[in-house]
Protein backbone atom coordinates (compact mmCIF):
# COMPACT_ATOMS: atom_id res chain seq x y z
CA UNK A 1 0.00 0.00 0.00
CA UNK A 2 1.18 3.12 -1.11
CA UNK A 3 1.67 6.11 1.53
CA UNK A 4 -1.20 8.48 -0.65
CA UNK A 5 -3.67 5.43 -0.16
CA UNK A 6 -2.79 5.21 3.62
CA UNK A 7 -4.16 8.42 3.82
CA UNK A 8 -7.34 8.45 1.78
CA UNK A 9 -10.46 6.93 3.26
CA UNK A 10 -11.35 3.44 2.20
CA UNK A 11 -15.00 2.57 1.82
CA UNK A 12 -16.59 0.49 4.17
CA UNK A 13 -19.45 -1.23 2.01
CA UNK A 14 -18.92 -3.70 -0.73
CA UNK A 15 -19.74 -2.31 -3.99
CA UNK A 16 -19.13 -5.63 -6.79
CA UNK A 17 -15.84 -4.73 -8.96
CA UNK A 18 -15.51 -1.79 -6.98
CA UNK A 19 -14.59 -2.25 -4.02
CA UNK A 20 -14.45 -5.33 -0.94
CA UNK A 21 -13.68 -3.85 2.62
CA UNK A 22 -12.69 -7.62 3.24
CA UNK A 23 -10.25 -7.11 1.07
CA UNK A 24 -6.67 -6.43 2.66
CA UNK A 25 -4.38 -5.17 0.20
CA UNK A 26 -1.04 -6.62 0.20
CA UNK A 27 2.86 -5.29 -0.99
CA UNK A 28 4.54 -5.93 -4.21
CA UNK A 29 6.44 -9.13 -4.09
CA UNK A 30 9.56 -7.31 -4.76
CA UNK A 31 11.71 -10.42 -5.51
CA UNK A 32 9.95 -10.85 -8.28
CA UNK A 33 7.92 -7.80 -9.49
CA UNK A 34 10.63 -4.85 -8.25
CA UNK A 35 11.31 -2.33 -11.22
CA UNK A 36 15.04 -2.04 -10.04
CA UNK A 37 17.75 -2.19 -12.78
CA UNK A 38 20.22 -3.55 -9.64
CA UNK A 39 19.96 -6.99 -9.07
CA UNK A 40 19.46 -8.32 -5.72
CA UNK A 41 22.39 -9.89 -3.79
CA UNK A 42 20.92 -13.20 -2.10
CA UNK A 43 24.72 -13.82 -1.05
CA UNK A 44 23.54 -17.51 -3.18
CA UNK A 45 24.67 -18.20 -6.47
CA UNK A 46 21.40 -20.15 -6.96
CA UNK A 47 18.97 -17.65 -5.00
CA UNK A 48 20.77 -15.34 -7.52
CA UNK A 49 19.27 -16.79 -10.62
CA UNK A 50 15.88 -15.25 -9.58
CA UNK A 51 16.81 -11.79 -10.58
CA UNK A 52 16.80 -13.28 -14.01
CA UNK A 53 13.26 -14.39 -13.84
CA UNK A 54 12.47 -10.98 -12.13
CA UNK A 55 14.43 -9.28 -15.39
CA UNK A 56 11.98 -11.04 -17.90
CA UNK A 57 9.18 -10.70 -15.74
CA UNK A 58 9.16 -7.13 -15.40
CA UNK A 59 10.40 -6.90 -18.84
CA UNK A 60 13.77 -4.99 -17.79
CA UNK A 61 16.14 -5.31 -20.08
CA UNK A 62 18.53 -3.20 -18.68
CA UNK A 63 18.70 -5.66 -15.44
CA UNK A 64 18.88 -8.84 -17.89
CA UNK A 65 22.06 -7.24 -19.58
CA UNK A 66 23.84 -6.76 -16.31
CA UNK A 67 23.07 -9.59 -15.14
CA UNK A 68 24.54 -11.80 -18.06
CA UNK A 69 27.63 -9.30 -17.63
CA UNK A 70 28.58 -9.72 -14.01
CA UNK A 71 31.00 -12.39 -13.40
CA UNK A 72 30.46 -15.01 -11.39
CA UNK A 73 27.10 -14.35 -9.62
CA UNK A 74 24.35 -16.04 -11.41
CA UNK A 75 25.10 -20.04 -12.01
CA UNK A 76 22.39 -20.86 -14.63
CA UNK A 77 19.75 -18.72 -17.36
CA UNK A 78 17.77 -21.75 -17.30
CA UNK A 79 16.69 -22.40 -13.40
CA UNK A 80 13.24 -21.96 -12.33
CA UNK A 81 11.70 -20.11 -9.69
CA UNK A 82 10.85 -23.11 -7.20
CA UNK A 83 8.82 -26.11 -6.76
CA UNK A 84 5.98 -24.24 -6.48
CA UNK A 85 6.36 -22.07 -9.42
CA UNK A 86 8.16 -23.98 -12.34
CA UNK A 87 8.99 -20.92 -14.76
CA UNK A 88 12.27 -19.77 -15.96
CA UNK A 89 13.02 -16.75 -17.81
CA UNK A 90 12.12 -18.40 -20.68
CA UNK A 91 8.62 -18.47 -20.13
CA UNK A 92 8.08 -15.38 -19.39
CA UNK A 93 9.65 -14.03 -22.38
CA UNK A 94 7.00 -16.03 -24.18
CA UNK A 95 4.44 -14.64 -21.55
CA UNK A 96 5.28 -10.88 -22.70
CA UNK A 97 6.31 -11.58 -26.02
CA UNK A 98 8.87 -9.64 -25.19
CA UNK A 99 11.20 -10.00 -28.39
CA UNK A 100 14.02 -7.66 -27.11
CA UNK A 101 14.72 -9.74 -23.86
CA UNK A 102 14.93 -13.19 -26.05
CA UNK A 103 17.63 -12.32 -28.46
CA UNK A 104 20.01 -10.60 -25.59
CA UNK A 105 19.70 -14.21 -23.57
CA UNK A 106 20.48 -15.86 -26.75
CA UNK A 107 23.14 -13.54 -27.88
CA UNK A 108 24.76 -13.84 -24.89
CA UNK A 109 24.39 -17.84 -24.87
CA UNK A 110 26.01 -17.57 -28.51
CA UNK A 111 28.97 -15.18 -27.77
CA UNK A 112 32.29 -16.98 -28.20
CA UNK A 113 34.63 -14.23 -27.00
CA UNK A 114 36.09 -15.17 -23.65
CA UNK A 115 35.72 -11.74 -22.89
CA UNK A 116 32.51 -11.28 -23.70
CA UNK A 117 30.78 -15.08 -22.25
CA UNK A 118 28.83 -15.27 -19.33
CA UNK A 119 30.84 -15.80 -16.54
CA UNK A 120 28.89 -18.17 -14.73
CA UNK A 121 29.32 -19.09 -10.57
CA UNK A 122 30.05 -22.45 -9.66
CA UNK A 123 27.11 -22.95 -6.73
CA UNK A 124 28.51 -25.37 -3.96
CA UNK A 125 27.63 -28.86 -3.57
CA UNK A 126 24.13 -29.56 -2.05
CA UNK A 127 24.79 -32.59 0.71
CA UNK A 128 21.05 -33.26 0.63
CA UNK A 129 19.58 -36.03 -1.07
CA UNK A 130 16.53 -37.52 -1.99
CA UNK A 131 15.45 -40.26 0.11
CA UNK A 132 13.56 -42.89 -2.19
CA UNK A 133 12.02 -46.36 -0.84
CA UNK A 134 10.96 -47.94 -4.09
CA UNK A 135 6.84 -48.43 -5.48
CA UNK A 136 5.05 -51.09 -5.97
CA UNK A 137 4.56 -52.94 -9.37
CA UNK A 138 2.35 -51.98 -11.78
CA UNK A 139 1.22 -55.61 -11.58
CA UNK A 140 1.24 -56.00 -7.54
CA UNK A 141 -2.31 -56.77 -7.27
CA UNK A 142 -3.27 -58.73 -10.28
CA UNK A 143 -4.18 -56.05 -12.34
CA UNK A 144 -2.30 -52.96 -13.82
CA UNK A 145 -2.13 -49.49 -11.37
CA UNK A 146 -1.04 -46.57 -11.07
CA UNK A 147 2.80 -45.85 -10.01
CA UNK A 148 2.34 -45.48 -5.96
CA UNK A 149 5.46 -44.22 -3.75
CA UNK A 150 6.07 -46.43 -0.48
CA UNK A 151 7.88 -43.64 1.56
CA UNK A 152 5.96 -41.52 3.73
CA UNK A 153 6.59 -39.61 6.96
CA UNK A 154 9.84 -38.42 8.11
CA UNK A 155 11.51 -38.91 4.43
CA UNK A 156 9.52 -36.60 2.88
CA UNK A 157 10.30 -34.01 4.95
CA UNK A 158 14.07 -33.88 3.58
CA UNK A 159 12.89 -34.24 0.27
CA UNK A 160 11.03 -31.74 0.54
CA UNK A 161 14.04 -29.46 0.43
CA UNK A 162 15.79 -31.49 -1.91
CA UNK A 163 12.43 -30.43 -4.63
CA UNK A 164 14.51 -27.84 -6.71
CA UNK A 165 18.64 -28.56 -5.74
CA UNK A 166 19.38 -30.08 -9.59
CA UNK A 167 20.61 -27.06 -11.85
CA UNK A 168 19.37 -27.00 -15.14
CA UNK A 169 21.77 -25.98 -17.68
CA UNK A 170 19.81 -26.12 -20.90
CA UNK A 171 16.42 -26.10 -22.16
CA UNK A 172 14.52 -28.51 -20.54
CA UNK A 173 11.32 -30.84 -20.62
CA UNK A 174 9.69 -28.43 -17.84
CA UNK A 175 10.15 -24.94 -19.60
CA UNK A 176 9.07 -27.09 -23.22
CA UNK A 177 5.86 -28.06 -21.48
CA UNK A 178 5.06 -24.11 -19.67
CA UNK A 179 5.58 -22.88 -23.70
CA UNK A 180 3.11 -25.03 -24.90
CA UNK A 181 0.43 -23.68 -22.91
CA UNK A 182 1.38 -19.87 -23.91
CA UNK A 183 -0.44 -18.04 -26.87
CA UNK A 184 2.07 -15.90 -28.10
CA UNK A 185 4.16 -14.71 -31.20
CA UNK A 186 5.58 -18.15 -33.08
CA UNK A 187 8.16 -15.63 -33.78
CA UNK A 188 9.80 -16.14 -30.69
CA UNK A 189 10.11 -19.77 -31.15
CA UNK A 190 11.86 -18.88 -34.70
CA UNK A 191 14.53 -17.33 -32.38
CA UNK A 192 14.56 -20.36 -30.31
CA UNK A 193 14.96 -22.94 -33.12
CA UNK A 194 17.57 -20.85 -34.95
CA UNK A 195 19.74 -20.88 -31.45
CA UNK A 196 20.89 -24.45 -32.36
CA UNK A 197 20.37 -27.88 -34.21
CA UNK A 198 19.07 -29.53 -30.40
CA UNK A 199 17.04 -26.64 -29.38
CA UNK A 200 15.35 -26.77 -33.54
CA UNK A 201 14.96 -30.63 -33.20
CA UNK A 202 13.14 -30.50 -29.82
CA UNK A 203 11.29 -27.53 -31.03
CA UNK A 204 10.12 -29.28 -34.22
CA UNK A 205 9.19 -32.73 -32.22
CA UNK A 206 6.61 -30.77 -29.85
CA UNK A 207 4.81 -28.16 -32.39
CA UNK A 208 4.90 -30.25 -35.31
């Protein structure tokens, strides 16, 4: 809430698209949504990777340049927000059709000048692991079922931070799957396919 609607009088009686007095209005999420061209120091390499998403989001180019020209503080352009919220830049380039943001990511993924590459962070290694206790068969009661997991309780509870630890270092099966659900300009995949021959061939193989 801004400090000019702090001090204007809210109205007390629903009025429908108007107004709800239930209604409690809440900050920006400023991880994601800030404006800033300065990127935000998580003091994590990985945590770090979320200014890119913010960068697309917002549609600040400005921010995406810098941080593809800063050495050593983002580790990947492909790594998604979190479990709960699977999108990478990516998608949200697709989401905005925002042209101008898609060809600076894969300029910079293209540049060969040592100078000039993205310098990425090496993140340090994650001592967590996923706990897994096997599934039944698919033919464990006669008849064929669904895939069911066996562990429960206490083992899910470290899994649950170990949800989003794997870096992804190239277009993936995830960010493939949030495209095909966007309506946007095919123009943008045209950049995509013309990147390289894997990106063209996995390209082709899903919007064929």
């Amino acid at each position: 809430m801004t400090s000019d609607e702090e001090g204007q009088k809210m109205p007390n009686k629903f009025k429908k698209g108007v107004w709800n007095p239930k209604a409690k209005l809440v900050d920006l999420n400023t991880s994601l949504m800030s404006p800033s061209d300065e990127p935000i120091d998580y003091k994590s390499v990985k945590l770090n990777n979320k200014n890119l998403i913010r960068a697309a989001a917002t549609g600040n180019t400005q921010l995406l340049k810098t941080l593809l020209s800063t050495k050593d503080f983002i580790s990947s352009v492909f790594d998604i927000w979190g479990p709960e919220s699977n999108y990478s830049l990516i998608e949200y380039f697709f989401k905005n059709q925002d042209k101008e943001g898609l060809e600076t990511l894969l300029t910079a993924l293209r540049e060969k000048n040592p100078q000039e590459k993205i310098k990425f962070a090496y993140p340090p290694a994650v001592g967590l692991k996923r706990v897994t206790t096997g599934s039944n068969s698919i033919f464990a009661y006669g008849t064929r079922v669904r895939k069911v997991n066996m562990g429960r309780g206490g083992r899910e509870y470290n899994n649950a931070f170990a949800d989003d630890i794997e870096l992804k270092q190239d277009l993936n099966e995830i960010t493939m799957n949030n495209i095909l659900r966007i309506d946007t300009n095919p123009e943008l995949l045209g950049l995509m396919r013309a990147h390289n021959n894997n990106w063209q061939n996995e390209i082709d193989n899903r919007f064929a």
